[in-house]
C-alpha atoms as a PDB file:
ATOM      1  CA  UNK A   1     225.982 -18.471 -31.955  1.00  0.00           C
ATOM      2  CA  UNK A   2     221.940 -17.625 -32.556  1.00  0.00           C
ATOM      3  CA  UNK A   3     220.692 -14.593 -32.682  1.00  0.00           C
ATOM      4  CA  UNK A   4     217.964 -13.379 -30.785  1.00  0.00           C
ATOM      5  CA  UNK A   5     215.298 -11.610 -33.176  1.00  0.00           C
ATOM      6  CA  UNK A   6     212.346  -9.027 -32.606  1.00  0.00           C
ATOM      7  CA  UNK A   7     210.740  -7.577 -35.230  1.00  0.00           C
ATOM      8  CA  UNK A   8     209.071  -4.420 -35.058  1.00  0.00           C
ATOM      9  CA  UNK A   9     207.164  -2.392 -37.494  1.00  0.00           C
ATOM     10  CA  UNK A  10     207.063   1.582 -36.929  1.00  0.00           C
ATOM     11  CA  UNK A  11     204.293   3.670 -35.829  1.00  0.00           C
ATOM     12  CA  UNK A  12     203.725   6.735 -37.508  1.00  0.00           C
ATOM     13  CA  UNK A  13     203.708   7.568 -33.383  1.00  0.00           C
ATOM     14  CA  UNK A  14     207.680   6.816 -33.325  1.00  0.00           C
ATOM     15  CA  UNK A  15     208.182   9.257 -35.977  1.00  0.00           C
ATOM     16  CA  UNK A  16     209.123  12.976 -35.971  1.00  0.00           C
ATOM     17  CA  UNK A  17     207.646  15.887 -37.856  1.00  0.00           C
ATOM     18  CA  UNK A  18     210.557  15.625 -40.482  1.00  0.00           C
ATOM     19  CA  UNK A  19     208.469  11.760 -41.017  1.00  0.00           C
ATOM     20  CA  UNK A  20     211.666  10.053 -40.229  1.00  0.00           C
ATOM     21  CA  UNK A  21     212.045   7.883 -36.904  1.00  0.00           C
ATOM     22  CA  UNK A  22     212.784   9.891 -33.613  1.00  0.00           C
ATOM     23  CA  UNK A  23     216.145   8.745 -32.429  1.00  0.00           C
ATOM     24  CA  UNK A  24     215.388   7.493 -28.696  1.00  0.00           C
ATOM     25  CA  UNK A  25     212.652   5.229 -30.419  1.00  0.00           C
ATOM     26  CA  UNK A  26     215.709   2.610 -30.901  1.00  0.00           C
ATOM     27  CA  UNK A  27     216.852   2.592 -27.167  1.00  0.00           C
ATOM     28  CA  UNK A  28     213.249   1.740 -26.354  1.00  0.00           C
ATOM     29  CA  UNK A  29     212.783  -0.992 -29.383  1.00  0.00           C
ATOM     30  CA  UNK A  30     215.998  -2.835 -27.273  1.00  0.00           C
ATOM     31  CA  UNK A  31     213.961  -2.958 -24.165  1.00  0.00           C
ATOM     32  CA  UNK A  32     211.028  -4.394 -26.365  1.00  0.00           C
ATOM     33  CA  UNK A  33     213.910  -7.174 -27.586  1.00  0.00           C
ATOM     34  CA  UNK A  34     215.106  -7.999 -23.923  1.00  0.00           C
ATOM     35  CA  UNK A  35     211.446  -8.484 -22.671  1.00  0.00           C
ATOM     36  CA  UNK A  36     210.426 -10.794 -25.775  1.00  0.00           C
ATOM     37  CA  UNK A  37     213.544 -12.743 -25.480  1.00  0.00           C
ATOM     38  CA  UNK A  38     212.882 -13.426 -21.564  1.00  0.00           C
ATOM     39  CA  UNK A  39     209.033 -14.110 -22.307  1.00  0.00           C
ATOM     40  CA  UNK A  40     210.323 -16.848 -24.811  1.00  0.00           C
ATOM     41  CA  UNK A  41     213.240 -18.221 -23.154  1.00  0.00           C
ATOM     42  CA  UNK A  42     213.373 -17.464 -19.142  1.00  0.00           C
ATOM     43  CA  UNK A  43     209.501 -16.916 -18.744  1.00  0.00           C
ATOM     44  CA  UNK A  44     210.588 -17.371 -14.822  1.00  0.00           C
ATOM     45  CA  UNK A  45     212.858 -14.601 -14.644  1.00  0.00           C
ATOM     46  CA  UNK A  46     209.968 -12.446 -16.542  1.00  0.00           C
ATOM     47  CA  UNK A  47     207.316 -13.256 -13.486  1.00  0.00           C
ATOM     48  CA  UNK A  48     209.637 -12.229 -10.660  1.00  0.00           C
ATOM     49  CA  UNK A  49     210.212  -9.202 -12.698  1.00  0.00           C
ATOM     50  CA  UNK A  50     206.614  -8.741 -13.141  1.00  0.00           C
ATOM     51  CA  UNK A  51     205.771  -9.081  -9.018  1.00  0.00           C
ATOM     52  CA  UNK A  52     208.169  -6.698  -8.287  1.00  0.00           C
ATOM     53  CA  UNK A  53     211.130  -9.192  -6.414  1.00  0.00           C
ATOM     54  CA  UNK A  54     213.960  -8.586  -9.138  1.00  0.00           C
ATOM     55  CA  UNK A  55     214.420  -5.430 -11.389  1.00  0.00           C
ATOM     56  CA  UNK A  56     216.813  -5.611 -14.324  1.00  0.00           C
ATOM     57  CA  UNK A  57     218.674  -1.837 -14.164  1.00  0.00           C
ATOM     58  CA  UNK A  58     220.373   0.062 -17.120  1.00  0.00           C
ATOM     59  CA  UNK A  59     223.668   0.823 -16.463  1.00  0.00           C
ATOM     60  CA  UNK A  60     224.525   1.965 -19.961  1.00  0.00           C
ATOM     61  CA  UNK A  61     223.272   2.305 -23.129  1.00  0.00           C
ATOM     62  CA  UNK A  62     224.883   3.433 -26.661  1.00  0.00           C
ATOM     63  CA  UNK A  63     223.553   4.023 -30.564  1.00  0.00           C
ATOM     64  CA  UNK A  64     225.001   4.522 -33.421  1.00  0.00           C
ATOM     65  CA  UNK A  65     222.954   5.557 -36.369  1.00  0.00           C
ATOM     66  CA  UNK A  66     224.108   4.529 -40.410  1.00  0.00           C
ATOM     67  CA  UNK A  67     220.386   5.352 -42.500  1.00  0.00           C
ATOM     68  CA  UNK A  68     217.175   6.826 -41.381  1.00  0.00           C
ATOM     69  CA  UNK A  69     213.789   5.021 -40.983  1.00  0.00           C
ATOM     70  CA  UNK A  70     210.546   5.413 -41.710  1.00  0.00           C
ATOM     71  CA  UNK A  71     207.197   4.718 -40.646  1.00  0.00           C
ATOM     72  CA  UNK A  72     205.485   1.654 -41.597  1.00  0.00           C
ATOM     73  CA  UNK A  73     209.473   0.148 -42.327  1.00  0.00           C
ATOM     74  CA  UNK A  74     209.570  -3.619 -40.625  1.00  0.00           C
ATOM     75  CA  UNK A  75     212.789  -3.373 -38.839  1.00  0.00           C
ATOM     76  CA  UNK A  76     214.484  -6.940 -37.254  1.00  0.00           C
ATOM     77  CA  UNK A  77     216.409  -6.092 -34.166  1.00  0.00           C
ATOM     78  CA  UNK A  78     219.026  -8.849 -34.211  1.00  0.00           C
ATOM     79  CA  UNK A  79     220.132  -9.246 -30.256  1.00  0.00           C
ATOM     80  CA  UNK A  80     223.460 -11.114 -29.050  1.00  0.00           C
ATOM     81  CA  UNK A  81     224.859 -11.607 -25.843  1.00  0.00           C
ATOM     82  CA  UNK A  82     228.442  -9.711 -25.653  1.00  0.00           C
ATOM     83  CA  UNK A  83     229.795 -10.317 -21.732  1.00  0.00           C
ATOM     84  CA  UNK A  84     228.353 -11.665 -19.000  1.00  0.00           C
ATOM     85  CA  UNK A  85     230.065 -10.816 -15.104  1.00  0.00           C
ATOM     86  CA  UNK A  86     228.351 -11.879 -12.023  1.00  0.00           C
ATOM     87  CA  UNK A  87     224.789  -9.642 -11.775  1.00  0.00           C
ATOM     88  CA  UNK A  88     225.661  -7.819 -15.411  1.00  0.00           C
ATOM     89  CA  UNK A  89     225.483  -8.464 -18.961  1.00  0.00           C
ATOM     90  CA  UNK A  90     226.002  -6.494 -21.912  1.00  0.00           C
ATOM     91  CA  UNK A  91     223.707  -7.212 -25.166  1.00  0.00           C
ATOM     92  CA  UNK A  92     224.655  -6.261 -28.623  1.00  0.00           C
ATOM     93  CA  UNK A  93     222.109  -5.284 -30.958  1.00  0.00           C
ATOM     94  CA  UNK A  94     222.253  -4.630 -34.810  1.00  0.00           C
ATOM     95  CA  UNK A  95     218.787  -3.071 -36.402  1.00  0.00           C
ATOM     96  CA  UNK A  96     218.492  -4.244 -39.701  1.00  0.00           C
ATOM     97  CA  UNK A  97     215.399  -2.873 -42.385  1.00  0.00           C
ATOM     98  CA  UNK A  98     215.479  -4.979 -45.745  1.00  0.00           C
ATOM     99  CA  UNK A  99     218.608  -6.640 -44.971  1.00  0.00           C
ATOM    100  CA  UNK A 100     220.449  -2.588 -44.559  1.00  0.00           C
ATOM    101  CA  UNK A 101     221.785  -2.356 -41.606  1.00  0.00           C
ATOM    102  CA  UNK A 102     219.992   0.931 -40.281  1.00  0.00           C
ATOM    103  CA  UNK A 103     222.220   1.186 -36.740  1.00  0.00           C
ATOM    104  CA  UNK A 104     223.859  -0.469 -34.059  1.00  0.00           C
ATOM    105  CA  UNK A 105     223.362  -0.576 -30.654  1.00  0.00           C
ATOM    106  CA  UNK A 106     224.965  -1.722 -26.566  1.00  0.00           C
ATOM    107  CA  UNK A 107     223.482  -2.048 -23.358  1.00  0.00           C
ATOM    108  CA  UNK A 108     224.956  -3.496 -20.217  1.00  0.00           C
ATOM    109  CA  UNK A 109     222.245  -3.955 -17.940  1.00  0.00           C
ATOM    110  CA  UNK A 110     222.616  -5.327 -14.264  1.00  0.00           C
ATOM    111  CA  UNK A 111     220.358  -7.596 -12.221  1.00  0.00           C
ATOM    112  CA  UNK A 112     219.073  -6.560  -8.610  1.00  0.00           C
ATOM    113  CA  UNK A 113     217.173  -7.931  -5.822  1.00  0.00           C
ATOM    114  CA  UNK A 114     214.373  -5.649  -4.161  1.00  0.00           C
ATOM    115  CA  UNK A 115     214.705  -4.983  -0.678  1.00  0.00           C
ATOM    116  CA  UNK A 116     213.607  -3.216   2.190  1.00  0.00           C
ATOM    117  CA  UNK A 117     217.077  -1.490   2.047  1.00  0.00           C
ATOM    118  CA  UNK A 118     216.400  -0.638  -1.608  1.00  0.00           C
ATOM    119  CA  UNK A 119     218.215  -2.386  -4.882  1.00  0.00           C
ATOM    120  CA  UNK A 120     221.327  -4.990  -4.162  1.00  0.00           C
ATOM    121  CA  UNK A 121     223.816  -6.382  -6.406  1.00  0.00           C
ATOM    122  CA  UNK A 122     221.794 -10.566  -7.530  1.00  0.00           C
ATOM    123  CA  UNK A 123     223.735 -12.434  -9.434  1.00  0.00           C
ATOM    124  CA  UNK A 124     221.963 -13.453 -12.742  1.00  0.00           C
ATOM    125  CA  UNK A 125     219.099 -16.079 -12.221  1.00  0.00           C
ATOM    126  CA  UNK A 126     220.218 -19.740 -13.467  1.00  0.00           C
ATOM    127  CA  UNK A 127     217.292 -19.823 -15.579  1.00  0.00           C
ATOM    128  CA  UNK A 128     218.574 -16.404 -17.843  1.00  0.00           C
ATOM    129  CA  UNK A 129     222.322 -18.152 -17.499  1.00  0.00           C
ATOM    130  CA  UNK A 130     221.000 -21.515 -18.853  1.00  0.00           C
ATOM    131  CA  UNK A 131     218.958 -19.500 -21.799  1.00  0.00           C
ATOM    132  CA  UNK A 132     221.575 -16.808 -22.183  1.00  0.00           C
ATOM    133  CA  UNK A 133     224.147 -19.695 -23.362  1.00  0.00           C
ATOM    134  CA  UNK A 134     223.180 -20.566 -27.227  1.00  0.00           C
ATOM    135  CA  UNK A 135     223.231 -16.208 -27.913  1.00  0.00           C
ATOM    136  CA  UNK A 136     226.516 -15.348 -26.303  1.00  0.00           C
ATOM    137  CA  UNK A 137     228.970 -13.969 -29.125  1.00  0.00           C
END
């Protein structure tokens, strides 16, 4: 199983006035790890996401913290595929500073067509399935 990985170095923006990093910071640093890994691997699914035809929805997210970080600290966010059902999946993500692991995080996330109607259930594009395969845990 690979692991997708984005690396991200904090802003002294992403920090609190205690100088450590403010907590929702790492929710956002997964979206920033789902939109590199479809602009390097399903760059298709990224341009109808882009015009507006498909949306990609968060159904539910989840952190848990182990150390605090600081800014200017390079931090990998390692993302795997968990599960996988019909318009859903569920990534797993460890954050990792200086090979510590700094937290742990979930998100299940599903896939929906735009509509005149509004949002509808579409199951995952065969381009994300095809480069989903070689990260799925």
């Amino acid at each position: 199983m690979r692991t997708f990985v984005y690396r991200h170095l904090v802003a002294l923006d992403e920090t609190n006035a205690v100088g450590n990093v403010y907590f929702a910071h790492f929710l956002h640093w997964q979206g920033h790890a789902r939109e590199r890994f479809l602009a390097e691997h399903a760059p298709g699914v990224l341009a109808r996401l882009l015009a507006g035809e498909i949306a990609m929805v968060t159904v539910s997210c989840e952190m848990a913290y182990y150390a605090e970080c600081f800014g200017f600290d390079d931090i990998e966010v390692r993302m795997t595929l968990e599960a996988r059902s019909g318009h859903r999946m569920t990534m797993h993500f460890d954050f990792v500073r200086g090979g510590e692991q700094v937290a742990r995080g979930r998100q299940t996330v599903a896939c929906m067509r735009r509509s005149a109607d509004g949002l509808a259930p579409l199951p995952l594009p065969a381009e994300l399935r095809d480069a989903l395969v070689p990260f799925t845990g």
